[in-house]
N, C-alpha and C. Protein backbone atom coordinates (compact mmCIF):
# COMPACT_ATOMS: atom_id res chain seq x y z
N UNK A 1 0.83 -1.20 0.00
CA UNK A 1 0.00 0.00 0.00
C UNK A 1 0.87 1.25 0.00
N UNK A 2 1.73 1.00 0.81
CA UNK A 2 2.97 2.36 1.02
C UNK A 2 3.12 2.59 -0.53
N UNK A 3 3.94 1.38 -1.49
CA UNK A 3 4.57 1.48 -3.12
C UNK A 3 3.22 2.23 -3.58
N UNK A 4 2.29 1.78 -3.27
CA UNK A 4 1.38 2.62 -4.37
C UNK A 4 0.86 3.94 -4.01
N UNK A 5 0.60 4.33 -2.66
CA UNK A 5 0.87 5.66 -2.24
C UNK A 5 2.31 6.57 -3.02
N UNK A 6 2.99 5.99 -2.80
CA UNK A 6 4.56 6.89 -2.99
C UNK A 6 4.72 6.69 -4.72
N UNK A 7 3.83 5.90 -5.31
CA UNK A 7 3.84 6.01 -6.83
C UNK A 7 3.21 7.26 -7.26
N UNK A 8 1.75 7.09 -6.47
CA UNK A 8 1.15 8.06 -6.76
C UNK A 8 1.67 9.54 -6.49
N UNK A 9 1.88 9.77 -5.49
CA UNK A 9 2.85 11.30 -5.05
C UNK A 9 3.87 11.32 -6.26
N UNK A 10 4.46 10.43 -6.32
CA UNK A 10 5.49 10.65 -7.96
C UNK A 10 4.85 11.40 -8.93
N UNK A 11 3.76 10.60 -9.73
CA UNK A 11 3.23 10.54 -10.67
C UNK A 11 2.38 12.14 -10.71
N UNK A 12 1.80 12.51 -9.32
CA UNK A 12 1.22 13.68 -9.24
C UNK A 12 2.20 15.37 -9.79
N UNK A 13 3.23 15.01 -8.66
CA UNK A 13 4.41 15.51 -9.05
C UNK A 13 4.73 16.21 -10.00
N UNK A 14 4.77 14.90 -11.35
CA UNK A 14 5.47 14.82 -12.29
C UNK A 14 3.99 15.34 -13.83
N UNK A 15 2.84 15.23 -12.85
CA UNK A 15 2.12 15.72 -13.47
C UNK A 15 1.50 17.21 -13.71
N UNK A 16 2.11 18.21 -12.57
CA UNK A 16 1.72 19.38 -11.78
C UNK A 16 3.20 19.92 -12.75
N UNK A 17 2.82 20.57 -13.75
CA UNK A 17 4.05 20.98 -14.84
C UNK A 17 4.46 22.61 -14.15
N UNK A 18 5.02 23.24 -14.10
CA UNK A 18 5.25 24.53 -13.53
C UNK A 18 4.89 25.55 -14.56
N UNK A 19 3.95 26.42 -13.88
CA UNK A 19 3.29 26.96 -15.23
C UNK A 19 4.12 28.23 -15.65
N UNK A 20 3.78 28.35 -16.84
CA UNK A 20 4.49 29.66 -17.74
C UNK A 20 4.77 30.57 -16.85
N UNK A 21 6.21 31.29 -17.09
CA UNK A 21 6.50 32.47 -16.19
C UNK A 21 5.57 33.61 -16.59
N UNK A 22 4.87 33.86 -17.90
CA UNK A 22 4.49 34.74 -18.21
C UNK A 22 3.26 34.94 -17.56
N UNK A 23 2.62 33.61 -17.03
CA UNK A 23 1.35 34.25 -16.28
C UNK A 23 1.94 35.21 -14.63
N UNK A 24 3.04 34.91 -14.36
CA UNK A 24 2.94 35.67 -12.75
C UNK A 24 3.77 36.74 -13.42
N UNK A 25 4.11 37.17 -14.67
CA UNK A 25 5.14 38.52 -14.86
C UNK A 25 4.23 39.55 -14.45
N UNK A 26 4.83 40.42 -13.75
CA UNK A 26 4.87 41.57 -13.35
C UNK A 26 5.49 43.09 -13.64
N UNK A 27 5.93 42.85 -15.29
CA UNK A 27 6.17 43.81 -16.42
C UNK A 27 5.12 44.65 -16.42
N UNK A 28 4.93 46.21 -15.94
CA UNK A 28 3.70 46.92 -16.41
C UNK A 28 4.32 48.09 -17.06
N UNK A 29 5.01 48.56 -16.44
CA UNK A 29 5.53 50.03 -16.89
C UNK A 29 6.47 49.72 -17.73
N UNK A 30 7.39 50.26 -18.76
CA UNK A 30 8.57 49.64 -19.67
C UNK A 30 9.50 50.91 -19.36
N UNK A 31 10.71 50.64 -18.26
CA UNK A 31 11.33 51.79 -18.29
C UNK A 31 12.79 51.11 -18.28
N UNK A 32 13.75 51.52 -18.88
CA UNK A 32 14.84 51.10 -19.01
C UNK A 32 15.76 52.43 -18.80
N UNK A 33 17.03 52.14 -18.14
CA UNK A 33 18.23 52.70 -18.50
C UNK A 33 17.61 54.43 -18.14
N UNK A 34 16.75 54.42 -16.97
CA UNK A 34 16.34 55.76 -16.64
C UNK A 34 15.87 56.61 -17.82
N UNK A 35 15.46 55.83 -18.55
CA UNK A 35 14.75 56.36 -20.05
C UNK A 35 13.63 55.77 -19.89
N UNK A 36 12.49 56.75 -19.70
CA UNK A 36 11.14 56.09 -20.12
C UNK A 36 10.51 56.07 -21.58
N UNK A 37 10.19 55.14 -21.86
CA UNK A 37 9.65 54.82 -23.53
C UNK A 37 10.88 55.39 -24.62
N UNK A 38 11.99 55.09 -24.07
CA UNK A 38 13.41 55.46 -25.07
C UNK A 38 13.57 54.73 -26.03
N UNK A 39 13.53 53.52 -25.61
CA UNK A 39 13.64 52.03 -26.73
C UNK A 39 12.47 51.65 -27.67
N UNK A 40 10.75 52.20 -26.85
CA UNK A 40 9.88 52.20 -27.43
C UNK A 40 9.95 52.79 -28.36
N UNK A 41 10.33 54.23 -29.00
CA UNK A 41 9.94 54.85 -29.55
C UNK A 41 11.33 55.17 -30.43
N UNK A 42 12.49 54.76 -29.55
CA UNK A 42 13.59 55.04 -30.83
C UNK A 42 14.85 56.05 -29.82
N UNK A 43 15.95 55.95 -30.43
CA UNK A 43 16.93 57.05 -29.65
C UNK A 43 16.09 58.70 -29.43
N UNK A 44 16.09 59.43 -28.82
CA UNK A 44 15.53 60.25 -28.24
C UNK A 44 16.60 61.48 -29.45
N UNK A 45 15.95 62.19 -30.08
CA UNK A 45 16.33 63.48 -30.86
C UNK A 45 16.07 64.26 -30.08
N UNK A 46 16.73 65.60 -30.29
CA UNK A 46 16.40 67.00 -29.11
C UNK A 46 16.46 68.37 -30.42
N UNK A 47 15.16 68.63 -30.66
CA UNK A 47 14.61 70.08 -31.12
C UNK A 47 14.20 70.67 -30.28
N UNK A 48 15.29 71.48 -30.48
CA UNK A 48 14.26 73.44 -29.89
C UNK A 48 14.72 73.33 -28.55
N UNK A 49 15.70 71.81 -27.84
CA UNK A 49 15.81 71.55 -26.70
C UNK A 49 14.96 70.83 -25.80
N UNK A 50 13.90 70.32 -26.68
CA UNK A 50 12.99 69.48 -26.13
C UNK A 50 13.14 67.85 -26.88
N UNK A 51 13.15 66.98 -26.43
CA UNK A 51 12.98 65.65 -26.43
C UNK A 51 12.27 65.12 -27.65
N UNK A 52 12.76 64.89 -28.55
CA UNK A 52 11.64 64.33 -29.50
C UNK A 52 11.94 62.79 -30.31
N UNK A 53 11.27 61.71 -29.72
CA UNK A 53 11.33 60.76 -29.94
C UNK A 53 11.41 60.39 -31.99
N UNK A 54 12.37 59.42 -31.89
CA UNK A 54 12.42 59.42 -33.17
C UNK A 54 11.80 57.76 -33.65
N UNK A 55 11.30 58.41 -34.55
CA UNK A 55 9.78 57.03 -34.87
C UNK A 55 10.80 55.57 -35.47
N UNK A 56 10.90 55.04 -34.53
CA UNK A 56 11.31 53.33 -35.40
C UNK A 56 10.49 52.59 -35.60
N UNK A 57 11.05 51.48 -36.79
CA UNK A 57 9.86 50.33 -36.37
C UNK A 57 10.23 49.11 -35.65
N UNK A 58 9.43 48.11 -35.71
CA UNK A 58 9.56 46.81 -34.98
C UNK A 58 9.14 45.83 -35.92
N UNK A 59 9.80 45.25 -36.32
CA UNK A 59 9.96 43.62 -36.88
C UNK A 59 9.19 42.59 -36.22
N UNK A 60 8.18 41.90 -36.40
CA UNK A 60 7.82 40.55 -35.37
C UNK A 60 9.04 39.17 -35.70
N UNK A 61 9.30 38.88 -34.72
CA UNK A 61 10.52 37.98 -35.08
C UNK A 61 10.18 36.55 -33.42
N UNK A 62 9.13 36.64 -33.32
CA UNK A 62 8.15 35.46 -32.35
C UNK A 62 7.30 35.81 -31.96
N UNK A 63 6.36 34.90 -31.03
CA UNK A 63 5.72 34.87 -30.47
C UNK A 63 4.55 33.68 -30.50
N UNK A 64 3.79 34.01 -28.72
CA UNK A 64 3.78 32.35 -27.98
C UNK A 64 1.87 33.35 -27.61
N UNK A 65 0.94 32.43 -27.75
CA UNK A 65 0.16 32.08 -26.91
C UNK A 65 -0.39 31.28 -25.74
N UNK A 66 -0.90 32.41 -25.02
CA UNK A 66 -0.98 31.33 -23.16
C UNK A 66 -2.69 31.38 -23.21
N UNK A 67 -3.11 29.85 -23.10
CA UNK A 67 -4.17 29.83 -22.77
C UNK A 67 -4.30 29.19 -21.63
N UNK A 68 -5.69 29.47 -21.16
CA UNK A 68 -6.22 28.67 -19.87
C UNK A 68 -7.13 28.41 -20.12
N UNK A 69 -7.68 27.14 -19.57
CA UNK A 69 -8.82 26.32 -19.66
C UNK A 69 -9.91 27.01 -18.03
N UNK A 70 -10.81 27.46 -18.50
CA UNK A 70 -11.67 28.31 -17.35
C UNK A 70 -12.23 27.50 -16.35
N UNK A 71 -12.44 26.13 -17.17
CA UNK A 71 -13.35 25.28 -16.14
C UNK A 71 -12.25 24.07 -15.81
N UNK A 72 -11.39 23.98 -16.10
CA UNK A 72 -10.61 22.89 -15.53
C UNK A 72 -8.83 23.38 -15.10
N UNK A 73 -8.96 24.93 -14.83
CA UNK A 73 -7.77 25.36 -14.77
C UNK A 73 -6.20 24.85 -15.55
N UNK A 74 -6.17 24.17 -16.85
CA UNK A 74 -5.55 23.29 -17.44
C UNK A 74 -4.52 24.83 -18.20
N UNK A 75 -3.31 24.76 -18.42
CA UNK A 75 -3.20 26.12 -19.34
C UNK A 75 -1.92 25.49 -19.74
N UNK A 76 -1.69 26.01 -21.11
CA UNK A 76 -0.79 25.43 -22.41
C UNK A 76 -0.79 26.46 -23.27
N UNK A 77 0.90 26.69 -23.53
CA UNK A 77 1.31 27.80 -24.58
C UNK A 77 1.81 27.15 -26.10
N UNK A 78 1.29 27.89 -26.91
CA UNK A 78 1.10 27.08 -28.20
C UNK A 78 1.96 28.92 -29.01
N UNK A 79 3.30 28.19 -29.74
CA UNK A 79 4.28 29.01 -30.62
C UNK A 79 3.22 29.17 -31.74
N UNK A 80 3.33 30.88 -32.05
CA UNK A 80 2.57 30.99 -32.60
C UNK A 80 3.46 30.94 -34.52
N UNK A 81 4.73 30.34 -34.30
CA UNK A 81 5.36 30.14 -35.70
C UNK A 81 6.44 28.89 -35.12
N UNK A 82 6.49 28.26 -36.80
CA UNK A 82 6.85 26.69 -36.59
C UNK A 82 8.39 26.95 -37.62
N UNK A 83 8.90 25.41 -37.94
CA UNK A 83 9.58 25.88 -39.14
C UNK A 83 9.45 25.87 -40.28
N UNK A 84 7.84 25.33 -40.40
CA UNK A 84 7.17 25.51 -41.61
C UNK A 84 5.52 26.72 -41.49
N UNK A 85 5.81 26.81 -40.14
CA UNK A 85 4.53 27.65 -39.77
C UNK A 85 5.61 29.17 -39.99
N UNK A 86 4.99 29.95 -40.69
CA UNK A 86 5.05 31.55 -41.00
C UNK A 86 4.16 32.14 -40.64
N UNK A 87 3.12 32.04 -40.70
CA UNK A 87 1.74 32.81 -40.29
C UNK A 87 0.70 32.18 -39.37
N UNK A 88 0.29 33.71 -38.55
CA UNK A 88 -0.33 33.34 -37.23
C UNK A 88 -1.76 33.97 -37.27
N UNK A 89 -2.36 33.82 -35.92
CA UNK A 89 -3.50 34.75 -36.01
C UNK A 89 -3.22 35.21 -34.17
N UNK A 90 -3.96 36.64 -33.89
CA UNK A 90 -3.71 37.06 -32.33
C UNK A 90 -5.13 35.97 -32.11
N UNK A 91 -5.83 35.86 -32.49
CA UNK A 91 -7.73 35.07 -32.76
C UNK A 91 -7.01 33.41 -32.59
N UNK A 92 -7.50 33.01 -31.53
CA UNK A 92 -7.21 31.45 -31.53
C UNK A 92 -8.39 30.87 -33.21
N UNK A 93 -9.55 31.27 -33.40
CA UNK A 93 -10.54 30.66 -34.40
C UNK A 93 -10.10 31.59 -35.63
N UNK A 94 -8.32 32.29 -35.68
CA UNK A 94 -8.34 32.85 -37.17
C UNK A 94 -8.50 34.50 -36.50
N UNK A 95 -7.96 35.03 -37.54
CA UNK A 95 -8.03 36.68 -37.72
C UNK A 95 -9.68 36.98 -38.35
N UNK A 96 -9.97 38.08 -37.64
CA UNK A 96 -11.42 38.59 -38.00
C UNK A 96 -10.82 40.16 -38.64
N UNK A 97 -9.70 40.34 -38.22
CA UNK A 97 -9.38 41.59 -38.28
C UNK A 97 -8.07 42.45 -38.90
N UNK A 98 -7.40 43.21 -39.84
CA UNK A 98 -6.07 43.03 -39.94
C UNK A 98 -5.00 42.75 -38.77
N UNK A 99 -5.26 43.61 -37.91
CA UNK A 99 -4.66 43.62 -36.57
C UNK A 99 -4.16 42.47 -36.28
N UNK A 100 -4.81 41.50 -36.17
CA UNK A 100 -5.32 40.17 -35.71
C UNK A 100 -4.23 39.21 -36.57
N UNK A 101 -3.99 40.02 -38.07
CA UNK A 101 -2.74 38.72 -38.63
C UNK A 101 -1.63 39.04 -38.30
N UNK A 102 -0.85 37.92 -38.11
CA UNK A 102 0.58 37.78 -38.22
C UNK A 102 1.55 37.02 -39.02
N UNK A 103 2.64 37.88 -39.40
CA UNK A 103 3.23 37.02 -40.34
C UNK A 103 4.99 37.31 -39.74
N UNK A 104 5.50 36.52 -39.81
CA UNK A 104 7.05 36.24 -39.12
C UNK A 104 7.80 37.30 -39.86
N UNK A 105 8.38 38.03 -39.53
CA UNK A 105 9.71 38.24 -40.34
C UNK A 105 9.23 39.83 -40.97
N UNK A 106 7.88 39.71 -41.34
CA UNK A 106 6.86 40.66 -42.00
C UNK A 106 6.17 41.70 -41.77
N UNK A 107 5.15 41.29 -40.16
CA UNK A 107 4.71 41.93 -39.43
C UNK A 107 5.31 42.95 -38.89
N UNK A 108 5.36 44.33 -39.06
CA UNK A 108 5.89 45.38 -38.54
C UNK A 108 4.66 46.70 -37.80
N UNK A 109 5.09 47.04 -36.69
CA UNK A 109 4.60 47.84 -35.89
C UNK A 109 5.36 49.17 -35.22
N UNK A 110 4.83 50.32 -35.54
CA UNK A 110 5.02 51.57 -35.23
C UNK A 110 4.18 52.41 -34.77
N UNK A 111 5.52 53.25 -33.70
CA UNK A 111 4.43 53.70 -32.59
C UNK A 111 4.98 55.54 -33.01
N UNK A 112 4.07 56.06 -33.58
CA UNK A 112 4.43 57.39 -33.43
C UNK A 112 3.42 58.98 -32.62
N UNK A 113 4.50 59.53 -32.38
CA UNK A 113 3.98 60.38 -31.39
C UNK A 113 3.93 62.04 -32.03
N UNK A 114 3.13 63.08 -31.37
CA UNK A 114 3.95 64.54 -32.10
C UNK A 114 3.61 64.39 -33.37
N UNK A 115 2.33 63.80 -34.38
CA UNK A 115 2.10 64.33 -35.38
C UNK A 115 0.48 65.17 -35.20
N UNK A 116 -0.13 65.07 -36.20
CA UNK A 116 -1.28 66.15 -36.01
C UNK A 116 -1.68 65.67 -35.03
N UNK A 117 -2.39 64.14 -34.65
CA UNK A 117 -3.26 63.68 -34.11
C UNK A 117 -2.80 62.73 -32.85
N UNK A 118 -1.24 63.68 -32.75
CA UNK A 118 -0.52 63.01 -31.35
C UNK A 118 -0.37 61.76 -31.24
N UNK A 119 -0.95 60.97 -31.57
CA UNK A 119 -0.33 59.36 -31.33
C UNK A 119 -1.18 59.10 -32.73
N UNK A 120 0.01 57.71 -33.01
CA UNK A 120 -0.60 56.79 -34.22
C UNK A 120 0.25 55.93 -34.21
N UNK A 121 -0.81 54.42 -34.31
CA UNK A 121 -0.07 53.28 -34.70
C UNK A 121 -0.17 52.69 -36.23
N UNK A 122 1.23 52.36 -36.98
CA UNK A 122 1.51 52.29 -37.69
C UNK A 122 1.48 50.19 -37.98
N UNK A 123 0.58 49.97 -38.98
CA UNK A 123 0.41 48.59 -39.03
C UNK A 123 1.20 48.55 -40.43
N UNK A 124 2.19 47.54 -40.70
CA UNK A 124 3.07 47.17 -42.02
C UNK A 124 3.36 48.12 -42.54
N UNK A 125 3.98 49.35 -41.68
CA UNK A 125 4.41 50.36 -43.13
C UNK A 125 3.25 51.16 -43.56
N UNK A 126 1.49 50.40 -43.23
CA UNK A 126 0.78 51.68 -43.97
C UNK A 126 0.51 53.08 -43.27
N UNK A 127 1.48 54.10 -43.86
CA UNK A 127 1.30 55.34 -42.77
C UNK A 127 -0.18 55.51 -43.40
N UNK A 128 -0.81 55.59 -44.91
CA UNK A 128 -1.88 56.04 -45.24
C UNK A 128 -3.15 55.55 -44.04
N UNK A 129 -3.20 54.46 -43.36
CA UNK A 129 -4.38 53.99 -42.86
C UNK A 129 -3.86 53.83 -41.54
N UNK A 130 -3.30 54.91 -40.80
CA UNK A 130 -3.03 54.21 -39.35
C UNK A 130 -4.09 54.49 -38.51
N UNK A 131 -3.54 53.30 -37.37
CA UNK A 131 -5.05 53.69 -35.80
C UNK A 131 -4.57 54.71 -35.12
N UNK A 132 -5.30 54.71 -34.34
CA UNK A 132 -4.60 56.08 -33.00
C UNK A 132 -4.21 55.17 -31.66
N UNK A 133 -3.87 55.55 -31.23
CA UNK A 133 -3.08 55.50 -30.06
C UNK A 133 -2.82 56.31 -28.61
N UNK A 134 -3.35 55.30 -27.41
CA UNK A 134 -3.33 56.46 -26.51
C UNK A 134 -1.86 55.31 -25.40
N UNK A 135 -1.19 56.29 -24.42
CA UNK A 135 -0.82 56.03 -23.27
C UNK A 135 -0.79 56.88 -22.08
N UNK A 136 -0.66 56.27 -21.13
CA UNK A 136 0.04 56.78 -19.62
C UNK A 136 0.95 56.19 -19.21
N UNK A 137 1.38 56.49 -18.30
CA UNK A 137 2.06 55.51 -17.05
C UNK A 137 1.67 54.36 -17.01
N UNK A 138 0.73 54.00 -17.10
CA UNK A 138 0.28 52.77 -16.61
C UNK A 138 -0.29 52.16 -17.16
N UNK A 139 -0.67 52.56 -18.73
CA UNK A 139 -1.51 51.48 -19.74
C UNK A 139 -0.89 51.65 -21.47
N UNK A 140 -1.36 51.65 -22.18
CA UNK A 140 -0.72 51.82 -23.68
C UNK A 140 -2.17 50.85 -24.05
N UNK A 141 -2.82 51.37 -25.67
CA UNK A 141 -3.52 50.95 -26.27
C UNK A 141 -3.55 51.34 -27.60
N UNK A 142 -4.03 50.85 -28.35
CA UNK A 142 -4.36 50.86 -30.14
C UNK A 142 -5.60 50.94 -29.99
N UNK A 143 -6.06 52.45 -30.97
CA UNK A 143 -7.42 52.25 -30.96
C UNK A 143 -7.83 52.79 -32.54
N UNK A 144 -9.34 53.04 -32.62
CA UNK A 144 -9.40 53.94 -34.14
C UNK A 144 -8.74 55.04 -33.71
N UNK A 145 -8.42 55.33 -35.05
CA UNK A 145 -7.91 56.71 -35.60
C UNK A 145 -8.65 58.05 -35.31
N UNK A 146 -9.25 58.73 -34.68
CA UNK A 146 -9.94 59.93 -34.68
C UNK A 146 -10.89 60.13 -35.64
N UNK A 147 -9.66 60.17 -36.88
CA UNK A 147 -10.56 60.46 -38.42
C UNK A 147 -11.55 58.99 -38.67
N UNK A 148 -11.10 58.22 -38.31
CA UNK A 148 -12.27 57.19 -38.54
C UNK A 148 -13.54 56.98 -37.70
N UNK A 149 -13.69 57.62 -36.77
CA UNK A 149 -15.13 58.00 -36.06
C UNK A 149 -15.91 58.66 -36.75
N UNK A 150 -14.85 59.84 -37.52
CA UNK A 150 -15.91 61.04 -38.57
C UNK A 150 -16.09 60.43 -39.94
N UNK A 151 -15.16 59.40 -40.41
CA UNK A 151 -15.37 59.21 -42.07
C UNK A 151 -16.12 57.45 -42.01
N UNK A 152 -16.44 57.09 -40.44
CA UNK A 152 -16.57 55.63 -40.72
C UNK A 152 -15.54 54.33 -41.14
N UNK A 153 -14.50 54.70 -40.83
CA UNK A 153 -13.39 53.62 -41.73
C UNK A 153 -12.76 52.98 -40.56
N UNK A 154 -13.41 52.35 -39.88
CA UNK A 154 -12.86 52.00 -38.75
C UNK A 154 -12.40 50.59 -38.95
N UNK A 155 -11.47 50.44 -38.40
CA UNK A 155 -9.80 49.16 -38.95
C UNK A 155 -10.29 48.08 -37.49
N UNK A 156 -10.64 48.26 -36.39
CA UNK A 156 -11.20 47.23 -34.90
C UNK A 156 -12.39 47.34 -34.63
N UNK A 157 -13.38 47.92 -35.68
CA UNK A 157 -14.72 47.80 -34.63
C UNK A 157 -14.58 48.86 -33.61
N UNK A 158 -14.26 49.52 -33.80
CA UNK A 158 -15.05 50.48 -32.40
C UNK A 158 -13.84 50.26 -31.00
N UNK A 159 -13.62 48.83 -31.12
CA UNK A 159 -13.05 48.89 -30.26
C UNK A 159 -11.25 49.39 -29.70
N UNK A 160 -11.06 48.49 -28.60
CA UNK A 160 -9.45 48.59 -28.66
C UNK A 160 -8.48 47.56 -28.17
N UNK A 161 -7.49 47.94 -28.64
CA UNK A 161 -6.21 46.73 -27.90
C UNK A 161 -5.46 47.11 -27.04
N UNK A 162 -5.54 46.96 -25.86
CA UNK A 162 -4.77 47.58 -24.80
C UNK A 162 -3.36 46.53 -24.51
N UNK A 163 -2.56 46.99 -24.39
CA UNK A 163 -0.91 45.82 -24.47
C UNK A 163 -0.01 46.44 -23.27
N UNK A 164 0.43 45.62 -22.58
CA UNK A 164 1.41 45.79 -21.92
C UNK A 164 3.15 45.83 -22.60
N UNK A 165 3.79 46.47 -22.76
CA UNK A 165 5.18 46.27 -23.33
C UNK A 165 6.37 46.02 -22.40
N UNK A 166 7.00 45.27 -22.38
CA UNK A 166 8.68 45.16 -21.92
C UNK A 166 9.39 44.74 -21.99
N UNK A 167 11.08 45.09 -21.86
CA UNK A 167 12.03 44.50 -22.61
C UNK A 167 12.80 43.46 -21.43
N UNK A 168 13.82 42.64 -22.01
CA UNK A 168 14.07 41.90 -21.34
C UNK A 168 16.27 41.67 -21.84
N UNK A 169 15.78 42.64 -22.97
CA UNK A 169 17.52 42.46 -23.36
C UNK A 169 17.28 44.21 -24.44
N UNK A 170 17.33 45.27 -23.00
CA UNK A 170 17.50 46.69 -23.76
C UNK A 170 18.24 46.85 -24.82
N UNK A 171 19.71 46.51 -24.68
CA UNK A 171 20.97 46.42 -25.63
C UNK A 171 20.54 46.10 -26.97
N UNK A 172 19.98 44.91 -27.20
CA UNK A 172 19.80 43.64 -28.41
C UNK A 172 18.60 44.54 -28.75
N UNK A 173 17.96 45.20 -28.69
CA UNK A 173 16.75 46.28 -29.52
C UNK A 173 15.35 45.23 -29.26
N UNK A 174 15.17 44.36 -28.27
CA UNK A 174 14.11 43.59 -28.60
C UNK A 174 12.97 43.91 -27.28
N UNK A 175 11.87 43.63 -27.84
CA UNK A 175 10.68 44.33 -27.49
C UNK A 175 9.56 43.09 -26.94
N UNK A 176 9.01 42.81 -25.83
CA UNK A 176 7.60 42.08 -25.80
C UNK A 176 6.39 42.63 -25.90
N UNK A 177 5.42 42.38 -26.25
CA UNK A 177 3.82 42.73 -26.52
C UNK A 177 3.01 41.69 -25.78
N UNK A 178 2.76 42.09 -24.70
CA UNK A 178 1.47 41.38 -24.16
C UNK A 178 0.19 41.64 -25.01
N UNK A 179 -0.41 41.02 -25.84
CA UNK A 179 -1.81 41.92 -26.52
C UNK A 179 -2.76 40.68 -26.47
N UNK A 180 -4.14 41.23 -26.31
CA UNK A 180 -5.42 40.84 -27.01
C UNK A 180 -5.64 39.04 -26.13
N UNK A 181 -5.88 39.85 -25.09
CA UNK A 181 -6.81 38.72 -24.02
C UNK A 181 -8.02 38.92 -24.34
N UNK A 182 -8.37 37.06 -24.08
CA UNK A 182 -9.64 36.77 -25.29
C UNK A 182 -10.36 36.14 -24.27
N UNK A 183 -11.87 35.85 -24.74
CA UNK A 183 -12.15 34.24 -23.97
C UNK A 183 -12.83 33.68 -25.14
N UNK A 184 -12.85 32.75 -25.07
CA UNK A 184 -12.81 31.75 -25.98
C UNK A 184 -13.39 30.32 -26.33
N UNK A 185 -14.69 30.02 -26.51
CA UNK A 185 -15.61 28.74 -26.69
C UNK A 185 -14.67 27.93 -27.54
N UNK A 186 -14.10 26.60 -26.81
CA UNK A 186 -12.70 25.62 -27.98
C UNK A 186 -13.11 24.23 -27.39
N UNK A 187 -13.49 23.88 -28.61
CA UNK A 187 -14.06 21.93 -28.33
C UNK A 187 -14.77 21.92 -26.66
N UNK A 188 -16.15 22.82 -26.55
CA UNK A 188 -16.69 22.97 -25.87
C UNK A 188 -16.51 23.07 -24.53
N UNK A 189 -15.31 23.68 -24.29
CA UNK A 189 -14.88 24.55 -23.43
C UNK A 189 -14.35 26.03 -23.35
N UNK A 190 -14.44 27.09 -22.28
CA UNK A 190 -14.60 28.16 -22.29
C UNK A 190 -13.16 28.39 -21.97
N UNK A 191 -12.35 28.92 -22.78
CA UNK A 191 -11.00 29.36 -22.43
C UNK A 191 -10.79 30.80 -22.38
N UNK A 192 -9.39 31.24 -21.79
CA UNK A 192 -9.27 32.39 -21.56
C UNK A 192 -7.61 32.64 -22.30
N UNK A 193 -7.38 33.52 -23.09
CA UNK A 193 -5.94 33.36 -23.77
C UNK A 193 -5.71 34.88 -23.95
N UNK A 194 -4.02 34.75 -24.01
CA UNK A 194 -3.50 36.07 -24.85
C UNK A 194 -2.08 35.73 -25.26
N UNK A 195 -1.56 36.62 -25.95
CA UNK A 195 -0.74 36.56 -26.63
C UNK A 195 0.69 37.39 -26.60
N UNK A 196 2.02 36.57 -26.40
CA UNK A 196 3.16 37.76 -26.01
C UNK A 196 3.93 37.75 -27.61
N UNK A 197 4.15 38.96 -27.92
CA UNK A 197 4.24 39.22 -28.90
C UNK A 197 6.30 39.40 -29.11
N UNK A 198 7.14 38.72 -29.94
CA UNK A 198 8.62 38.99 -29.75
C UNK A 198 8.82 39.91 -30.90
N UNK A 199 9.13 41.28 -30.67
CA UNK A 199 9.78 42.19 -31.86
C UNK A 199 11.20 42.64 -31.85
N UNK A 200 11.88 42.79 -32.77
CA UNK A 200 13.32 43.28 -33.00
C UNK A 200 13.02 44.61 -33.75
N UNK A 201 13.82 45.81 -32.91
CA UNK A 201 14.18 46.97 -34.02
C UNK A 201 14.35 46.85 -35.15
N UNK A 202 13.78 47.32 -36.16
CA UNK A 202 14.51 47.54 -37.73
C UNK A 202 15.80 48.80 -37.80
N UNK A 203 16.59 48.02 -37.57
CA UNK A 203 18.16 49.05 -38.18
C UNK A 203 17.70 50.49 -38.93
């Protein structure tokens, strides 16, 4: 009776996997090197003597989805690129949305600040169709564009993507994206997921 007690404690053990660091990270604010949003936004230019961030972009070069199972607390991170997988979706059931695709190597994101409409995010290079963009201290989001409330051309529905950002190797130019916590009806269970996003500076 003892052997099969002390099997079982093994087996439990060995079954209780240690879950993703990314669910207990505690990344909110992204401040590096006593520079706040320095790396976000690019080496820091100075006009007129004031600070003016200089617009880079970001390369997607990974990224991992964390889901959880709601009713059986079960949770498993699934790479969202293989070595034959190139393209992803942030949508476990597929992209509904541009936002929403991803493509390795391809996917590029820009965050610019200080133009007419003070923030804009920049999806693949198209400056013609960008969203707007708000932050603080304490949050960062993608939303419509201003002008698309008045002309109707709205790129999310109305809505928005709120993301946490932070780096983990300032030096090496590389960037994380917490974005687009979901919940989720999957082979008739109710899951809960999101997505950390890996970007590299473009030179």
């Amino acid at each position: 009776m003892k052997k099969i007690l002390l099997l079982f404690v093994i087996l439990s053990a060995v079954a209780c996997k240690k879950e993703p660091e990314v669910y207990n990270n505690t990344h909110g604010v992204f401040v590096e090197n006593d520079q706040p949003w320095s790396l976000f936004y690019g080496k820091d230019l100075v006009v007129d003597g004031e600070p003016l961030p200089n617009m880079v972009e970001w390369q997607l070069v990974g990224g991992v989805m964390y889901m959880e199972n709601i009713e059986t607390g079960y949770k498993i991170k699934h790479d969202h690129f293989g070595p034959t997988r190139t393209k992803s979706s942030l949508r476990y059931s597929g992209a509904e949305l541009e936002i929403e695709e991803l493509e390795l190597g391809v996917t590029t994101w820009q965050f610019k600040v200080n133009t007419m409409y003070d923030y804009e995010f920049i999806l693949d290079k198209d400056s013609l169709n960008p969203y707007g963009y708000q932050e603080s201290e304490s949050f960062r989001s993608i939303i419509e564009h201003p002008q698309a409330l008045t002309y109707g051309d709205q790129q999310i529905g109305g809505s928005a993507r709120p993301f946490i950002a932070y780096t983990e190797d300032y030096d090496a130019g590389l960037l994380n994206i917490r974005i687009q916590e979901a919940y989720e009806g999957i082979d008739g269970y109710n899951w809960n997921y999101f997505s950390v996003l890996n970007f590299k500076l473009i030179d």
